[in-house]
C-alpha atoms as a PDB file:
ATOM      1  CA  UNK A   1     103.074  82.164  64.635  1.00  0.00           C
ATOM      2  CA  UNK A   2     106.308  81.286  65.895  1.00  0.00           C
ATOM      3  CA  UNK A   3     109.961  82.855  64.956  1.00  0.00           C
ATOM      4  CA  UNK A   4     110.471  82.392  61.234  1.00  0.00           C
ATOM      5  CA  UNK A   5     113.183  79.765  60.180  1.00  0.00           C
ATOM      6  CA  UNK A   6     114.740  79.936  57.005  1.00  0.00           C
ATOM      7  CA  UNK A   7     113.569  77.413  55.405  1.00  0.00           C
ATOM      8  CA  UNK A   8     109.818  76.261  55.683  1.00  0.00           C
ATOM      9  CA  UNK A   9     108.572  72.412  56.175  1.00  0.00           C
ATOM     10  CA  UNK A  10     105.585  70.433  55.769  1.00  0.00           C
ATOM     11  CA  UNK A  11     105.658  67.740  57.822  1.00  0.00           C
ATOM     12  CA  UNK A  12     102.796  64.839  57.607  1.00  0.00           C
ATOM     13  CA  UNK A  13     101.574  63.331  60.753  1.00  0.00           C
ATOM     14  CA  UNK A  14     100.689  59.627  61.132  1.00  0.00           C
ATOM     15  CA  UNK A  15      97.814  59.798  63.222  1.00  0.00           C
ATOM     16  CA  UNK A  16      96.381  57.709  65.848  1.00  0.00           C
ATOM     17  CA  UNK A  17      93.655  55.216  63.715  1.00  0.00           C
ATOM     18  CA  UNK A  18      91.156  55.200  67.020  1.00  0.00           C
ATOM     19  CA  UNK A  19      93.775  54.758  70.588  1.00  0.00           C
ATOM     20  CA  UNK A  20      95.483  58.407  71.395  1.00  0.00           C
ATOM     21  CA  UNK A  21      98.383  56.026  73.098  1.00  0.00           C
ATOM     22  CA  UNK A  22      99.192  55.345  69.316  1.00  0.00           C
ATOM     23  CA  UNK A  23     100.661  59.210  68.908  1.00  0.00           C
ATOM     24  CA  UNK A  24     104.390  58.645  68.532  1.00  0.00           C
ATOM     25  CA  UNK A  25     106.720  61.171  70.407  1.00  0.00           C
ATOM     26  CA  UNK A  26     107.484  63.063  66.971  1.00  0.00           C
ATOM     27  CA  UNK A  27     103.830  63.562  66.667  1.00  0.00           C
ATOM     28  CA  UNK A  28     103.285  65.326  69.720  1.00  0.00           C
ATOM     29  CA  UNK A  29     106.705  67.411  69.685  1.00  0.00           C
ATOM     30  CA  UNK A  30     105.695  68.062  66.024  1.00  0.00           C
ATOM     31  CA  UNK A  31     101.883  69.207  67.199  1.00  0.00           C
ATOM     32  CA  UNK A  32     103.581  71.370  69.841  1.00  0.00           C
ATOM     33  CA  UNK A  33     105.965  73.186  67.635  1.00  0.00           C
ATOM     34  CA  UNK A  34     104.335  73.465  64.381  1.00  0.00           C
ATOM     35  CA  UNK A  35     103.655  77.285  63.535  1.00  0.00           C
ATOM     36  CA  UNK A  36     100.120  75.929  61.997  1.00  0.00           C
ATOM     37  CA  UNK A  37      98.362  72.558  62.497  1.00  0.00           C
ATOM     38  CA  UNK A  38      96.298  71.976  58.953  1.00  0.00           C
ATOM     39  CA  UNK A  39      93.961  69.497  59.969  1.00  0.00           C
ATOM     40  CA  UNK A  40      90.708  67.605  58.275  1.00  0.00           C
ATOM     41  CA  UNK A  41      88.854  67.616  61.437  1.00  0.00           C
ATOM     42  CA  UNK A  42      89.655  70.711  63.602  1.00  0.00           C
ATOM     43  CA  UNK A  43      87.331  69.541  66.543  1.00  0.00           C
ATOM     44  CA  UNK A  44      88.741  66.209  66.065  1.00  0.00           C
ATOM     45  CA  UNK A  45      92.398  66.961  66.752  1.00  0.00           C
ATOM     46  CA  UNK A  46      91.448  69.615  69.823  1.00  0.00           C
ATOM     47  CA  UNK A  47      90.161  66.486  71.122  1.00  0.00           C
ATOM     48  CA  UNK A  48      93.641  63.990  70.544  1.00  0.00           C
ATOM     49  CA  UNK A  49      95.591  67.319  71.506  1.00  0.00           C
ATOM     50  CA  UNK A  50      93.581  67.440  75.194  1.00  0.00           C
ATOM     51  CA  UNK A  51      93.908  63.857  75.497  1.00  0.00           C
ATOM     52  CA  UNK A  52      97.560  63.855  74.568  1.00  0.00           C
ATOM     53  CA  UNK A  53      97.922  66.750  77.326  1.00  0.00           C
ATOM     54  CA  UNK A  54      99.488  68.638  73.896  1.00  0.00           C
ATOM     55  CA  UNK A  55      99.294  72.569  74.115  1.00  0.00           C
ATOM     56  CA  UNK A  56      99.525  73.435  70.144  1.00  0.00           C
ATOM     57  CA  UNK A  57     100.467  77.334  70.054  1.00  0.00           C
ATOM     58  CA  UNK A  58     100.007  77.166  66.515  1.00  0.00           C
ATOM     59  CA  UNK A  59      96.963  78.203  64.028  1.00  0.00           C
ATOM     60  CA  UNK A  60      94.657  75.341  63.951  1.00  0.00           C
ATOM     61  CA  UNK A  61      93.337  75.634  60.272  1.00  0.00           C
ATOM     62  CA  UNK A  62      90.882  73.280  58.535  1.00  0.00           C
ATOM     63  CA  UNK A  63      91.801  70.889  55.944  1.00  0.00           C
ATOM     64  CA  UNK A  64      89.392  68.450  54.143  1.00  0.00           C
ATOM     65  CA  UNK A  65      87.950  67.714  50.861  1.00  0.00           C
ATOM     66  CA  UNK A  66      85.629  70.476  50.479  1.00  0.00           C
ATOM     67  CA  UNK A  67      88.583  73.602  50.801  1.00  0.00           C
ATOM     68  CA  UNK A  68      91.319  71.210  49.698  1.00  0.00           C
ATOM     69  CA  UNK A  69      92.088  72.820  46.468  1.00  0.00           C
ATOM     70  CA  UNK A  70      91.205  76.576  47.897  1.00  0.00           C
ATOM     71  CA  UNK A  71      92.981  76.020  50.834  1.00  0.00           C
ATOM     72  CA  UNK A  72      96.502  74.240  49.423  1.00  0.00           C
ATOM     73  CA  UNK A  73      97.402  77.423  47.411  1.00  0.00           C
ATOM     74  CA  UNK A  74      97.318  79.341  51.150  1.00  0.00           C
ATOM     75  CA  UNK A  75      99.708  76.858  52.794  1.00  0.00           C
ATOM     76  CA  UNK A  76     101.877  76.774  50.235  1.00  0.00           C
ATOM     77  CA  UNK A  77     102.529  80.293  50.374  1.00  0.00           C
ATOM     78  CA  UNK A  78     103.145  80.067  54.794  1.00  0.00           C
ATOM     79  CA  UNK A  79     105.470  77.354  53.613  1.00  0.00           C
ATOM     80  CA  UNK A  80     107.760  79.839  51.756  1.00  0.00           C
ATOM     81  CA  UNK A  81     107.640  82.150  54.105  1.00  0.00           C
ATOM     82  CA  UNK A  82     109.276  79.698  56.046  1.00  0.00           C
ATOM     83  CA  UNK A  83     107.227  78.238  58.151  1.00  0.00           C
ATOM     84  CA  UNK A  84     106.364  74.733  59.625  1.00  0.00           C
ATOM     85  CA  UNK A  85     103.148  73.123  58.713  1.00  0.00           C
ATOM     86  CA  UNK A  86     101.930  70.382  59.833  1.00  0.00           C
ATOM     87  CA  UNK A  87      99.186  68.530  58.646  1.00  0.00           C
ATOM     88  CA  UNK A  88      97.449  65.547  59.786  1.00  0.00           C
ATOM     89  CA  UNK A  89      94.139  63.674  59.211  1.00  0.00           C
ATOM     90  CA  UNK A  90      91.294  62.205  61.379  1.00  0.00           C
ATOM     91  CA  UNK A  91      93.633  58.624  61.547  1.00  0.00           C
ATOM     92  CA  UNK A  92      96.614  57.430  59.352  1.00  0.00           C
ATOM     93  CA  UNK A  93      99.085  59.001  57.383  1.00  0.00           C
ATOM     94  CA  UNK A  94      97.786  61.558  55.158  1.00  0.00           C
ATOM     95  CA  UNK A  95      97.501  61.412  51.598  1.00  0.00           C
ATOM     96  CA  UNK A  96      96.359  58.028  51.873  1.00  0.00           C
ATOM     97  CA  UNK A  97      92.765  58.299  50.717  1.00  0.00           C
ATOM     98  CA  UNK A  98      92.947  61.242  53.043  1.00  0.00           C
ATOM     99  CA  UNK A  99      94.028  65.218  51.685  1.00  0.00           C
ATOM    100  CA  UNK A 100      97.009  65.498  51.489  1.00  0.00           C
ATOM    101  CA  UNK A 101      98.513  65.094  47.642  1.00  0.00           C
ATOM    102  CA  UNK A 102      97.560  68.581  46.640  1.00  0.00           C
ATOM    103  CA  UNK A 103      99.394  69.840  49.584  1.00  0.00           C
ATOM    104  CA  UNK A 104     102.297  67.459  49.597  1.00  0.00           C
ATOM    105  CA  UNK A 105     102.283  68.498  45.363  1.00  0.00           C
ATOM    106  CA  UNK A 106     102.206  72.187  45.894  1.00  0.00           C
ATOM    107  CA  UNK A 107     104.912  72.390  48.694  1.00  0.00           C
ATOM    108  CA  UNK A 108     107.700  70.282  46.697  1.00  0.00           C
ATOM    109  CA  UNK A 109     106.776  72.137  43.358  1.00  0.00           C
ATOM    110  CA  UNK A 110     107.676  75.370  45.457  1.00  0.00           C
ATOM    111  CA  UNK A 111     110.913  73.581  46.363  1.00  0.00           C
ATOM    112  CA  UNK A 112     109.679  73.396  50.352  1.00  0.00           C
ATOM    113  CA  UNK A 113     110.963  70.133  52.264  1.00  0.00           C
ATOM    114  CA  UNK A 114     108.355  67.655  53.253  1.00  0.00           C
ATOM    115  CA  UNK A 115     108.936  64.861  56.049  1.00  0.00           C
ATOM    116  CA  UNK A 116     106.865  62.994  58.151  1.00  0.00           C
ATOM    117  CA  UNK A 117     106.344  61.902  61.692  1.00  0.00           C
ATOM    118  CA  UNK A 118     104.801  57.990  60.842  1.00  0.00           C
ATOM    119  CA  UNK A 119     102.521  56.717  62.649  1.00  0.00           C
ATOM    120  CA  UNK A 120      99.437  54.400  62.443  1.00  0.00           C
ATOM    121  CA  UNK A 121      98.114  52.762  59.056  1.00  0.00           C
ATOM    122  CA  UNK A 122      94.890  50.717  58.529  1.00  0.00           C
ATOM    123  CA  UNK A 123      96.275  49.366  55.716  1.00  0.00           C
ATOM    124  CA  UNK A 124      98.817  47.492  56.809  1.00  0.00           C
ATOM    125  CA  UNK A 125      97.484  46.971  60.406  1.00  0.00           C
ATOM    126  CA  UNK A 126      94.673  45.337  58.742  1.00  0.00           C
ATOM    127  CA  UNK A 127      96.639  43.821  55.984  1.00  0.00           C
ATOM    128  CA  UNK A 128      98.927  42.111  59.245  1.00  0.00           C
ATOM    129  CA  UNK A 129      95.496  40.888  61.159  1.00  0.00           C
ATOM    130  CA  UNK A 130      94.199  39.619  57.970  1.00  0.00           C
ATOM    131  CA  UNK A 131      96.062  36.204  58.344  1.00  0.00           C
ATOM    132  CA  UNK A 132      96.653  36.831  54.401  1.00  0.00           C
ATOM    133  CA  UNK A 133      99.630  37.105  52.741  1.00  0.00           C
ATOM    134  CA  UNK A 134     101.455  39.835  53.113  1.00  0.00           C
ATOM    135  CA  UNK A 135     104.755  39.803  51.007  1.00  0.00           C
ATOM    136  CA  UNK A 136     103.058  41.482  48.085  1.00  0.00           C
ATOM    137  CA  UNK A 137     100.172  43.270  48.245  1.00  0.00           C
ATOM    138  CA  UNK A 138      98.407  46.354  46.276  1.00  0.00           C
ATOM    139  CA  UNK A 139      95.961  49.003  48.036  1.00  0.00           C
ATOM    140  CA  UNK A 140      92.814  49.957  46.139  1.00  0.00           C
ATOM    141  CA  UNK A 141      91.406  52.787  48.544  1.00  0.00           C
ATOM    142  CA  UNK A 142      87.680  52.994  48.046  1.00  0.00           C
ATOM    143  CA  UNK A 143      85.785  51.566  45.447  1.00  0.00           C
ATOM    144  CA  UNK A 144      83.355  53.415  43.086  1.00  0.00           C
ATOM    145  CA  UNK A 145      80.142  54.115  44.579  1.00  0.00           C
ATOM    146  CA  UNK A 146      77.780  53.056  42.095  1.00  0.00           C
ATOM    147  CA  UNK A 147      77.138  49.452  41.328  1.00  0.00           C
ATOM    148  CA  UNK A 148      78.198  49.078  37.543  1.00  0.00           C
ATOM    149  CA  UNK A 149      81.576  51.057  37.938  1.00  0.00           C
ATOM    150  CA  UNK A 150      82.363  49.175  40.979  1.00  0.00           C
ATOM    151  CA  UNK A 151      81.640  45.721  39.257  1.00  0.00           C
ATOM    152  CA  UNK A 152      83.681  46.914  36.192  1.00  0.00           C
ATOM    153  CA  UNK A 153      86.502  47.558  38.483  1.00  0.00           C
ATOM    154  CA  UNK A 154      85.926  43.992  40.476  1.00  0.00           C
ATOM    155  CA  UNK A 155      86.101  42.636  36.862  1.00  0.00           C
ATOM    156  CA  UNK A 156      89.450  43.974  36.203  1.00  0.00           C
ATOM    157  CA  UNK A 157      90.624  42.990  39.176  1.00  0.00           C
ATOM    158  CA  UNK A 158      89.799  39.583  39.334  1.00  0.00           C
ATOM    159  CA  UNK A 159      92.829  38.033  38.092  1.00  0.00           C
ATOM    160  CA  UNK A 160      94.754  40.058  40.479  1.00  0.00           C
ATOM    161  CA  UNK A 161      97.543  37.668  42.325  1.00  0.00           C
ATOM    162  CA  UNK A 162      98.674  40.154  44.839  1.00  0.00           C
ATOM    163  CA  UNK A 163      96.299  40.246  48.023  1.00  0.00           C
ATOM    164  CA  UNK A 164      94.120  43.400  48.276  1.00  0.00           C
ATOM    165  CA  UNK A 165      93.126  46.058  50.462  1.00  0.00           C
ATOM    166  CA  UNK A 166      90.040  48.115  50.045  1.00  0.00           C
ATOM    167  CA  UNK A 167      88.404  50.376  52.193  1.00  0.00           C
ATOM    168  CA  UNK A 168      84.737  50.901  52.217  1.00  0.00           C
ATOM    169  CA  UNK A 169      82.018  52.784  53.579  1.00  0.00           C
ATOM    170  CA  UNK A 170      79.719  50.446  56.225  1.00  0.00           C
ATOM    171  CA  UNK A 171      76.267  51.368  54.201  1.00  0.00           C
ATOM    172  CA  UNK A 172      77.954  49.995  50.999  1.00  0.00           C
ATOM    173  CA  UNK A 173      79.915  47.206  52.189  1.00  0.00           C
ATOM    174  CA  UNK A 174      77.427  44.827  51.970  1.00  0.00           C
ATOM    175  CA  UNK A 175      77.019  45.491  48.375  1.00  0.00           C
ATOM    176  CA  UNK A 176      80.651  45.368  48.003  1.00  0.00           C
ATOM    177  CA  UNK A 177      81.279  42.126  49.325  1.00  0.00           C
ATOM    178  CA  UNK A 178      78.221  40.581  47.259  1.00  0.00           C
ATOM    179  CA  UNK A 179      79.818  41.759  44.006  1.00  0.00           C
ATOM    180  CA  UNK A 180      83.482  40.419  45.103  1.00  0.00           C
ATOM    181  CA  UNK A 181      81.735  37.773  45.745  1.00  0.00           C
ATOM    182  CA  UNK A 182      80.433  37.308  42.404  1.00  0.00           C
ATOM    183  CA  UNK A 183      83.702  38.395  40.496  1.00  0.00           C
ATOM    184  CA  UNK A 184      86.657  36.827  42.478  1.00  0.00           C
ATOM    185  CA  UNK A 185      84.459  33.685  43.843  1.00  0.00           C
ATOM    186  CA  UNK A 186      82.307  33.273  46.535  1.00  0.00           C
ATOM    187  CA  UNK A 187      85.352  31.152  48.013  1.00  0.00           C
ATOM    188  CA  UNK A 188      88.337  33.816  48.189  1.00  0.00           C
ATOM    189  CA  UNK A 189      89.422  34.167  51.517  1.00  0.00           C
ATOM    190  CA  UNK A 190      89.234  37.861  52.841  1.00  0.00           C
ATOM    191  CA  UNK A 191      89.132  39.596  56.184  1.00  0.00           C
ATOM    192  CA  UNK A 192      86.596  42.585  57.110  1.00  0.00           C
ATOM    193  CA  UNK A 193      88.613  44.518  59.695  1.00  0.00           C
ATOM    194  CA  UNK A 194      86.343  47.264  61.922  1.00  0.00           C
ATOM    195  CA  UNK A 195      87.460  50.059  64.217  1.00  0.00           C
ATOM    196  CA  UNK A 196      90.946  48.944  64.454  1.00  0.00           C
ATOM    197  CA  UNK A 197      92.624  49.755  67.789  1.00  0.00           C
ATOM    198  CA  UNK A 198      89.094  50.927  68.733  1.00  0.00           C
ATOM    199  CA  UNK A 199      87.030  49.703  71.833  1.00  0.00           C
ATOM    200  CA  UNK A 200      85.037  47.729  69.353  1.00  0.00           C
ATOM    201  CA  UNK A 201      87.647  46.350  67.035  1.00  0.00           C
ATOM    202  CA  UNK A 202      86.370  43.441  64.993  1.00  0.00           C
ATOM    203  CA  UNK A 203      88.385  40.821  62.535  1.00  0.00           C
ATOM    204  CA  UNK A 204      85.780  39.176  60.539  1.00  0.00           C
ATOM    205  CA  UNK A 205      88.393  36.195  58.433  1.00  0.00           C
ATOM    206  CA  UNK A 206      85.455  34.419  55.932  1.00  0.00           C
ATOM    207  CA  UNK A 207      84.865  33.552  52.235  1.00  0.00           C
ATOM    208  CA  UNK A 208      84.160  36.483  50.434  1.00  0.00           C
ATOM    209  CA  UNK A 209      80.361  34.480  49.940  1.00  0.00           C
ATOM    210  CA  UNK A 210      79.753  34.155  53.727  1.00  0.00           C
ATOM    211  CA  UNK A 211      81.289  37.936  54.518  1.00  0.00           C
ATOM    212  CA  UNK A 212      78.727  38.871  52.066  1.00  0.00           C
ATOM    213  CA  UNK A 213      76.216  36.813  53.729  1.00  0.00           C
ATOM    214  CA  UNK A 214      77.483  37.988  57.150  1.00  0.00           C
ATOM    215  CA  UNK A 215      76.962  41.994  56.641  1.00  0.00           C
ATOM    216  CA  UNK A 216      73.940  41.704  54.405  1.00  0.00           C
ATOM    217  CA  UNK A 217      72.385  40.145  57.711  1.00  0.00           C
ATOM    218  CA  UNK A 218      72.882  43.487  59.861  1.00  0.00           C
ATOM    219  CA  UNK A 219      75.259  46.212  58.744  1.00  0.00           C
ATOM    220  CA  UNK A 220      78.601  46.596  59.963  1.00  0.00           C
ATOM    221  CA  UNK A 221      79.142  49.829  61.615  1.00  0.00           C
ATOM    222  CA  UNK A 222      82.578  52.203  61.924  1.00  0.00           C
ATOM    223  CA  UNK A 223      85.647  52.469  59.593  1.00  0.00           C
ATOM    224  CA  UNK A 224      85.854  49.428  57.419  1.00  0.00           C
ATOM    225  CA  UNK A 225      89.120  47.899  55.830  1.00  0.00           C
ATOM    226  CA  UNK A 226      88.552  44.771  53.224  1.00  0.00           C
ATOM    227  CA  UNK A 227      91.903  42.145  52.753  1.00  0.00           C
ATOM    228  CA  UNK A 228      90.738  39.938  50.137  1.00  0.00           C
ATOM    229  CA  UNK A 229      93.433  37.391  49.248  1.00  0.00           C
ATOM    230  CA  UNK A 230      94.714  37.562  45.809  1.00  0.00           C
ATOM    231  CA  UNK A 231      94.181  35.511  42.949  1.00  0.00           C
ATOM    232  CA  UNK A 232      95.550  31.703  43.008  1.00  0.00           C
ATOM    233  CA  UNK A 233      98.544  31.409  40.456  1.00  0.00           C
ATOM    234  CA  UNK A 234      97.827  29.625  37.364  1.00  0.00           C
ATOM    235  CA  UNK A 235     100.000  26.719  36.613  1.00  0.00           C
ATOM    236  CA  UNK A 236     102.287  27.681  33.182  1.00  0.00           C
ATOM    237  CA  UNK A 237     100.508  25.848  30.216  1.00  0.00           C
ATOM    238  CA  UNK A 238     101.828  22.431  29.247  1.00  0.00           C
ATOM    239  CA  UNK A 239     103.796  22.701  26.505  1.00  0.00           C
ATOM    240  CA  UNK A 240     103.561  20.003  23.491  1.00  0.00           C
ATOM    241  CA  UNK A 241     106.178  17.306  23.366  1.00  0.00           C
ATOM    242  CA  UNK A 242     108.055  18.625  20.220  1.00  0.00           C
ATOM    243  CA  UNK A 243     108.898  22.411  22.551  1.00  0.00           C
ATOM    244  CA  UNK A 244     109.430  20.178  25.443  1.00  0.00           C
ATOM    245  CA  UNK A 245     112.375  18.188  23.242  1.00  0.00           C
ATOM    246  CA  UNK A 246     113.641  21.708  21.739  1.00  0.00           C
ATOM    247  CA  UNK A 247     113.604  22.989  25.250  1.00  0.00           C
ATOM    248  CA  UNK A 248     115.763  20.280  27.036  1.00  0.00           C
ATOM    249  CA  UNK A 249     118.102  20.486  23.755  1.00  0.00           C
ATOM    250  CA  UNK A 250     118.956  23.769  23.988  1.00  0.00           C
ATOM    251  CA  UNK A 251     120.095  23.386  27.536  1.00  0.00           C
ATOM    252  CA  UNK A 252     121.918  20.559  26.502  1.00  0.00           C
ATOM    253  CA  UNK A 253     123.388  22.512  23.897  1.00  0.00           C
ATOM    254  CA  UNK A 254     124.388  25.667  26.020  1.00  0.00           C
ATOM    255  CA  UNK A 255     126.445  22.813  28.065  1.00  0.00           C
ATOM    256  CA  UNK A 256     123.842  21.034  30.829  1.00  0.00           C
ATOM    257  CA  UNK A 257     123.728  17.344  31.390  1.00  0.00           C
ATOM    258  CA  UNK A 258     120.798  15.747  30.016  1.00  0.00           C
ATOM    259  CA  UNK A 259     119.406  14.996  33.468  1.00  0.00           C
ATOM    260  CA  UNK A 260     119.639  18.696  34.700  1.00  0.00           C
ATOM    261  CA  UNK A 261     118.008  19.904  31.419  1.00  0.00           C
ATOM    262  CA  UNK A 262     115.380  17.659  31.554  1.00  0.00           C
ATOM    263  CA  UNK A 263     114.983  18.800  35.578  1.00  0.00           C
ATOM    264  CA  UNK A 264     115.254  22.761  35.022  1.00  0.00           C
ATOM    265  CA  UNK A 265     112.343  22.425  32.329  1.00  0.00           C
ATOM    266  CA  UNK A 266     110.213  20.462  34.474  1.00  0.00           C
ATOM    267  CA  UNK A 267     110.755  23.043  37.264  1.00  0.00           C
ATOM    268  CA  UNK A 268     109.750  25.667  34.289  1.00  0.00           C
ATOM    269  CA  UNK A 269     106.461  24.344  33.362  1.00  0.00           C
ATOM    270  CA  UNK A 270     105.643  22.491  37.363  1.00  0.00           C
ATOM    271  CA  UNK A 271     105.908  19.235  35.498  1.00  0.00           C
ATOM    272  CA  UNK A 272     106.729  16.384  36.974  1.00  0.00           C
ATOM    273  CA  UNK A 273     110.792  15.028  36.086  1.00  0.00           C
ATOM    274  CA  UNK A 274     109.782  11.583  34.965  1.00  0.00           C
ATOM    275  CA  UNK A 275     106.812  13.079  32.492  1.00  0.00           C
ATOM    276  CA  UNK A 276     109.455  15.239  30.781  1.00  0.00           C
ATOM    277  CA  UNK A 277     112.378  12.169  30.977  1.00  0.00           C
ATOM    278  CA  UNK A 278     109.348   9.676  29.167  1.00  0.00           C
ATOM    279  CA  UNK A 279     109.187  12.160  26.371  1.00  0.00           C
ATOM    280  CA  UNK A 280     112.668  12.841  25.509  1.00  0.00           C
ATOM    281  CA  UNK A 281     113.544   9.121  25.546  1.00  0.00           C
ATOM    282  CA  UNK A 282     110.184   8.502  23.375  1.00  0.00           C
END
């Protein structure tokens, strides 16, 4: 390891998603100065490091899953020493349905300073090839693996008006898309993005019924993320004629002219002007 500073740091590394020419500058000054490089694929990052002509002096340690938990207590305690960690996963910002949370957890608990270098994100790249909307969306990460918890999720889902973005493994993606299919409507628009930035990249934009079709014909191969566009809003529930009356009175009341009561509570329920004017001149 390096000289000891006073203070240690964990700093998270946005990682190239498939293209090494997607490593920012911070990520290879970060990979070149860190005292150790926690990584979930050790062999993984030796290879971005060569191809990034990176030398990283620092302890190359192993990060995934499996040692997660066993490993996070360890870190933590090079972090209070006073050292920099950094720790990055095979593509994307860690954390993100990557490790990452326990360590990120343990190292503010212990009052250590965590930043990051960003960098690539499948979520968003995907959510911005999609052609869906993107002012408000919600990420789901993976889905359950078995077939009634994943439905049961779907279910809940359903009504969802924020577009969505899943990722999925390719031997259960065809699955997946049958039962969004079957609980959001074979009709929803959605977008299978595979191997983003990747010699292979593919932007499937179909119904969720013919994506389902689509992969259940031959399985999609390589890192899979699912935009499925959100639920369409529900117009607000006419309202009777008596709360229509009551509503353009009390506007009246609180000092509006008849004519921009009777327009702000057509607005309110997406009724058309002259339908509410008819029934407050009944």
């Amino acid at each position: 390891m390096g000289e000891m500073s006073e203070l240690g740091r964990l700093v998270l590394l946005g990682a190239p998603l498939g293209n090494p020419a997607d490593a920012s500058a911070r990520f290879r000054e970060v990979l070149a100065t860190a005292d150790v490089v926690a990584a979930e694929d050790t062999r993984r990052l030796t290879r971005l490091a060569r191809d990034l002509d990176v030398a990283v002096p620092g302890r190359i340690v192993s990060y995934f899953e499996g040692n997660e938990e066993r490993r996070t207590p360890e870190l933590v305690e090079v972090l209070t020493a006073g050292y920099t960690v950094a720790l990055v996963t095979d593509g994307g910002m860690p954390s993100v349905s990557d490790p990452g949370y326990r360590l990120v957890r343990g190292a503010l608990d212990a009052g250590v300073p965590v930043t990051a270098a960003p960098g690539p994100s499948a979520v968003t790249t995907a959510l911005a090839l999609s052609g869906l909307p993107c002012d408000r969306f919600c990420f789901e990460g993976f889905l359950p693996r078995t077939p009634g918890a994943r439905r049961s999720r779907l279910r809940a889902l359903a009504a969802e008006e924020r577009t969505l973005v899943f990722f999925e493994a390719p031997h259960r993606i065809a699955g997946a898309l049958a039962d969004l299919a079957a609980a959001f409507g074979a009709d929803r628009p959605a977008a299978l993005c595979r191997e983003l930035t990747k010699t292979y990249e593919e932007v499937v934009r179909r119904p969720l019924g013919e994506l389902a079709d689509w992969a259940a014909e031959g399985e999609p191969r390589g890192e899979i993320t699912l935009v499925v566009a959100g639920a369409p809003q529900r117009p607000a529930e006419r309202p009777d004629d008596d709360t229509l009356r009551a509503a353009v009175a009390a506007r009246e009341a609180a000092g509006l002219s008849r004519r921009d009561a009777i327009t702000e509570v057509a607005t309110e329920y997406a009724l058309r002007r002259r339908d509410v004017y008819t029934v407050v001149h009944a």
